[in-house]
Protein backbone atom coordinates (compact mmCIF):
# COMPACT_ATOMS: atom_id res chain seq x y z
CA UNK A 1 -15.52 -16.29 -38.44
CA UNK A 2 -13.51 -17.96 -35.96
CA UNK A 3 -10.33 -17.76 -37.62
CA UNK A 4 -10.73 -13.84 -37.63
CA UNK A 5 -11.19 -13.62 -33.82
CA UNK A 6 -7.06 -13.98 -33.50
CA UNK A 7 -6.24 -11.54 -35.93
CA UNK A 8 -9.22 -8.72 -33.85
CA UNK A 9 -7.03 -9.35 -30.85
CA UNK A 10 -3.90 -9.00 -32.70
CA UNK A 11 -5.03 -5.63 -34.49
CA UNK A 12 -6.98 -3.99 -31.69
CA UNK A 13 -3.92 -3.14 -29.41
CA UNK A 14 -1.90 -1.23 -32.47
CA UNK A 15 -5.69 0.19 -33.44
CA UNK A 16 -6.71 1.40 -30.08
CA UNK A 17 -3.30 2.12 -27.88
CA UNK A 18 -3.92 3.83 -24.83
CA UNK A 19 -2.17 6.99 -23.13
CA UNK A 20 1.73 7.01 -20.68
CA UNK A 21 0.54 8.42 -17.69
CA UNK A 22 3.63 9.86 -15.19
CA UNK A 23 3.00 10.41 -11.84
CA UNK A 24 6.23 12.44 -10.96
CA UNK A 25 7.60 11.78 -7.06
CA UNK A 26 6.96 15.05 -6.39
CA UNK A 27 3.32 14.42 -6.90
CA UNK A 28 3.92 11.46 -4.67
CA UNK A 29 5.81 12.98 -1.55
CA UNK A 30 5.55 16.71 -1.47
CA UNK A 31 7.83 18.65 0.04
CA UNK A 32 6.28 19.77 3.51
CA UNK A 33 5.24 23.26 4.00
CA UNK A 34 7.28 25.74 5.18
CA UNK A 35 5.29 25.92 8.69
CA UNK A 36 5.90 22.63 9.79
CA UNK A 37 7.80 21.96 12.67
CA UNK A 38 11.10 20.47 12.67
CA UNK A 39 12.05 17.23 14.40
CA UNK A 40 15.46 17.12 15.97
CA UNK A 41 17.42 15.29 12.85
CA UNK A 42 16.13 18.39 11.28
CA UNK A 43 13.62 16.57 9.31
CA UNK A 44 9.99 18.34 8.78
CA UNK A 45 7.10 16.62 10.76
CA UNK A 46 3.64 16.94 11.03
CA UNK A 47 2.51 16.56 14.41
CA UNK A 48 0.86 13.02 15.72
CA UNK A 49 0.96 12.18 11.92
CA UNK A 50 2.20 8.36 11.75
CA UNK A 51 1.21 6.99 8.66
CA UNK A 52 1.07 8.78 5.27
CA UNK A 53 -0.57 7.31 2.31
CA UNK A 54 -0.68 8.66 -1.42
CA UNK A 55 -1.69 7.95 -4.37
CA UNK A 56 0.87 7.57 -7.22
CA UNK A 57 -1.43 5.83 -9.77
CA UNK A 58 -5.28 6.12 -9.02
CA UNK A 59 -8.48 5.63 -12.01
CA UNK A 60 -5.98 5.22 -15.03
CA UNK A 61 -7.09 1.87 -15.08
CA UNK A 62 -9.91 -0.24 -14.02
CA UNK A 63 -7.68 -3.26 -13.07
CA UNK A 64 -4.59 -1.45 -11.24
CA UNK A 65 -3.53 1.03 -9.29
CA UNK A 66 -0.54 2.20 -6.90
CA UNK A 67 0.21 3.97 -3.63
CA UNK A 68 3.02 4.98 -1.46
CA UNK A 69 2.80 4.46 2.47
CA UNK A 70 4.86 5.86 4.82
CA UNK A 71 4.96 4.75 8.36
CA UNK A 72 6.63 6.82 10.37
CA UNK A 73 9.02 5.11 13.55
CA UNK A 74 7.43 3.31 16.12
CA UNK A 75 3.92 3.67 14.32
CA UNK A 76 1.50 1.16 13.36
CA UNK A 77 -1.22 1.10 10.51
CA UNK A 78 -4.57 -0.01 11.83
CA UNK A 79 -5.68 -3.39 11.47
CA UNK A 80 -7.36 -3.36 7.88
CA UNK A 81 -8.45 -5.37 4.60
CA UNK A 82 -8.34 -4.30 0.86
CA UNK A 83 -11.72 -6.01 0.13
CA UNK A 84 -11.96 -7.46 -3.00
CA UNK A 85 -7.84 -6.66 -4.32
CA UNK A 86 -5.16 -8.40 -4.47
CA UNK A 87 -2.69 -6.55 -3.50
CA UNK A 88 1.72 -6.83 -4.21
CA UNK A 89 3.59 -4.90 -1.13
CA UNK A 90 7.15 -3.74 -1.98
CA UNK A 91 9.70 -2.48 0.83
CA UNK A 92 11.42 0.57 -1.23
CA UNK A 93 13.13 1.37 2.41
CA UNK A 94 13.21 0.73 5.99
CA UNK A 95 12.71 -2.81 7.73
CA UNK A 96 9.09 -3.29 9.45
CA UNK A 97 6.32 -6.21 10.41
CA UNK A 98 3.45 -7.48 8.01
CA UNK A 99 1.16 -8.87 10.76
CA UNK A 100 -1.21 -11.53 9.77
CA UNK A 101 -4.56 -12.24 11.38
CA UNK A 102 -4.20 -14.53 14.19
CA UNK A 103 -4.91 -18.69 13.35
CA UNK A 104 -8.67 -19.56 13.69
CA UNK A 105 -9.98 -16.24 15.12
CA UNK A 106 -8.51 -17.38 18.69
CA UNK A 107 -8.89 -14.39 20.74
CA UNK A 108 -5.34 -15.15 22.61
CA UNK A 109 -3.40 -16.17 19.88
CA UNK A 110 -1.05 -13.39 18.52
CA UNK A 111 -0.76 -12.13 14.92
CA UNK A 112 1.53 -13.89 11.99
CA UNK A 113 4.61 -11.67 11.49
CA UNK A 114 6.42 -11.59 8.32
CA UNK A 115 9.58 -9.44 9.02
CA UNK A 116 10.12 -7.35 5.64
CA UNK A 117 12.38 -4.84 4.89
CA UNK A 118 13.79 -3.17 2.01
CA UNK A 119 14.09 -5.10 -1.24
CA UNK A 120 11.42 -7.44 0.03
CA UNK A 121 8.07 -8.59 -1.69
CA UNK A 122 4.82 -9.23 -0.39
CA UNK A 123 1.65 -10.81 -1.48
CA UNK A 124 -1.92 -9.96 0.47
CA UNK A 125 -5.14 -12.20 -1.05
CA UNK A 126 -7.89 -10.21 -1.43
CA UNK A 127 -10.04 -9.91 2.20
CA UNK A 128 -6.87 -10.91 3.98
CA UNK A 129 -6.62 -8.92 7.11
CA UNK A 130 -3.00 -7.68 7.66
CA UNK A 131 -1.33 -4.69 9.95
CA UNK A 132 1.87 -3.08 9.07
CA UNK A 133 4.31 -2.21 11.78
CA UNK A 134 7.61 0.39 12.25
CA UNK A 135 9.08 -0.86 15.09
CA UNK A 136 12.49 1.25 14.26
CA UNK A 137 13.06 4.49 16.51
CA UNK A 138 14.86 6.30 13.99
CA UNK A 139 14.12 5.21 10.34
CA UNK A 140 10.86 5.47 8.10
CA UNK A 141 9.36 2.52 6.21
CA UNK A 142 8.24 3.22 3.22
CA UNK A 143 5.63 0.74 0.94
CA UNK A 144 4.66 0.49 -2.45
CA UNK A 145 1.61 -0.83 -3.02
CA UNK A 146 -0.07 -2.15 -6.11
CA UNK A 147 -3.89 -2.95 -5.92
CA UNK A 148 -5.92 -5.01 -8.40
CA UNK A 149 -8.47 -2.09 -8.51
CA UNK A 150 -8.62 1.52 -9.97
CA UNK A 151 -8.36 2.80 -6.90
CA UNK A 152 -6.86 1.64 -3.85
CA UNK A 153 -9.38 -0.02 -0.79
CA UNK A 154 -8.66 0.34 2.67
CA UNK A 155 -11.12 -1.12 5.31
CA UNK A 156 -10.10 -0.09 8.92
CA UNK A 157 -11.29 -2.74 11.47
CA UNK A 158 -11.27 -1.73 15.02
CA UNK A 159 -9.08 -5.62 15.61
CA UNK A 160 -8.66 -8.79 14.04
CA UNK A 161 -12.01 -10.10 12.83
CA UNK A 162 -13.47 -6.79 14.40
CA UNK A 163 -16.15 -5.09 12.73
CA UNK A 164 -15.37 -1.30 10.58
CA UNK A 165 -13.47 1.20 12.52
């Protein structure tokens, strides 16, 4: 019996593939609407919109999924945690601040920054709390993010060790 447990896990893959799922950028970033305003680079905005988060891969599989974020100039993500995922940031444009929570929950001490920026990797353990900063005036940063989950988790906190916004 044991020696046929190898050759299950050999077979089972070719037996029992799975399906190519596509998510097509447009999917991803739709063009804005028509009645949006323009910005002056001529650029369409949506007004007091900062940060823009979609799903590019979502309940194809129990074990990962993917996102884009956006985050617009001088704009901030809230202070958050992706409970239990692991989760692999990658900088596809744009230069911006992954904050870190602040050493031994010391009320004055300021945040970790990792300075990232296009090209760059980044690694968040599971419960980690992190904030992700656009300090640019005039360029976007834009994230991909891949989640050890089927879906992606967000938990806003209203500050570092705060509780649930």
């Amino acid at each position: 019996m044991a020696h046929i447990v190898p050759l299950i896990q050999e077979i089972m893959p070719m037996v029992m593939t799975g399906t190519i799922s596509v998510t097509k950028s447009a999917e991803v970033l739709p063009p804005p609407p028509a009645s949006q305003a323009l910005d002056e680079s001529g650029e369409r905005t949506v007004p007091g919109v900062r940060v823009i988060s979609r799903n590019a891969v979502v309940d194809k599989s129990d074990k990962l999924s993917a996102r884009v974020l956006i985050v617009k100039p001088n704009s901030s993500t809230f202070i958050h945690h992706h409970g239990e995922q692991d989760s692999i940031i990658y900088v596809s444009s744009g230069k911006g601040v992954l904050l870190a929570p602040p050493k031994d929950d010391d009320a004055e001490e300021k945040p970790k920054r990792h300075t990232i920026e296009k090209g760059d990797f980044a690694y968040v353990p599971a419960w980690t709390e992190n904030q992700i900063l656009n300090e640019s005036y005039d360029s976007e940063l834009h994230l991909v993010f891949v989640q050890s989950g089927g879906a992606p988790v967000d938990v806003d906190l209203e500050g570092w060790s705060g509780p649930r916004a």
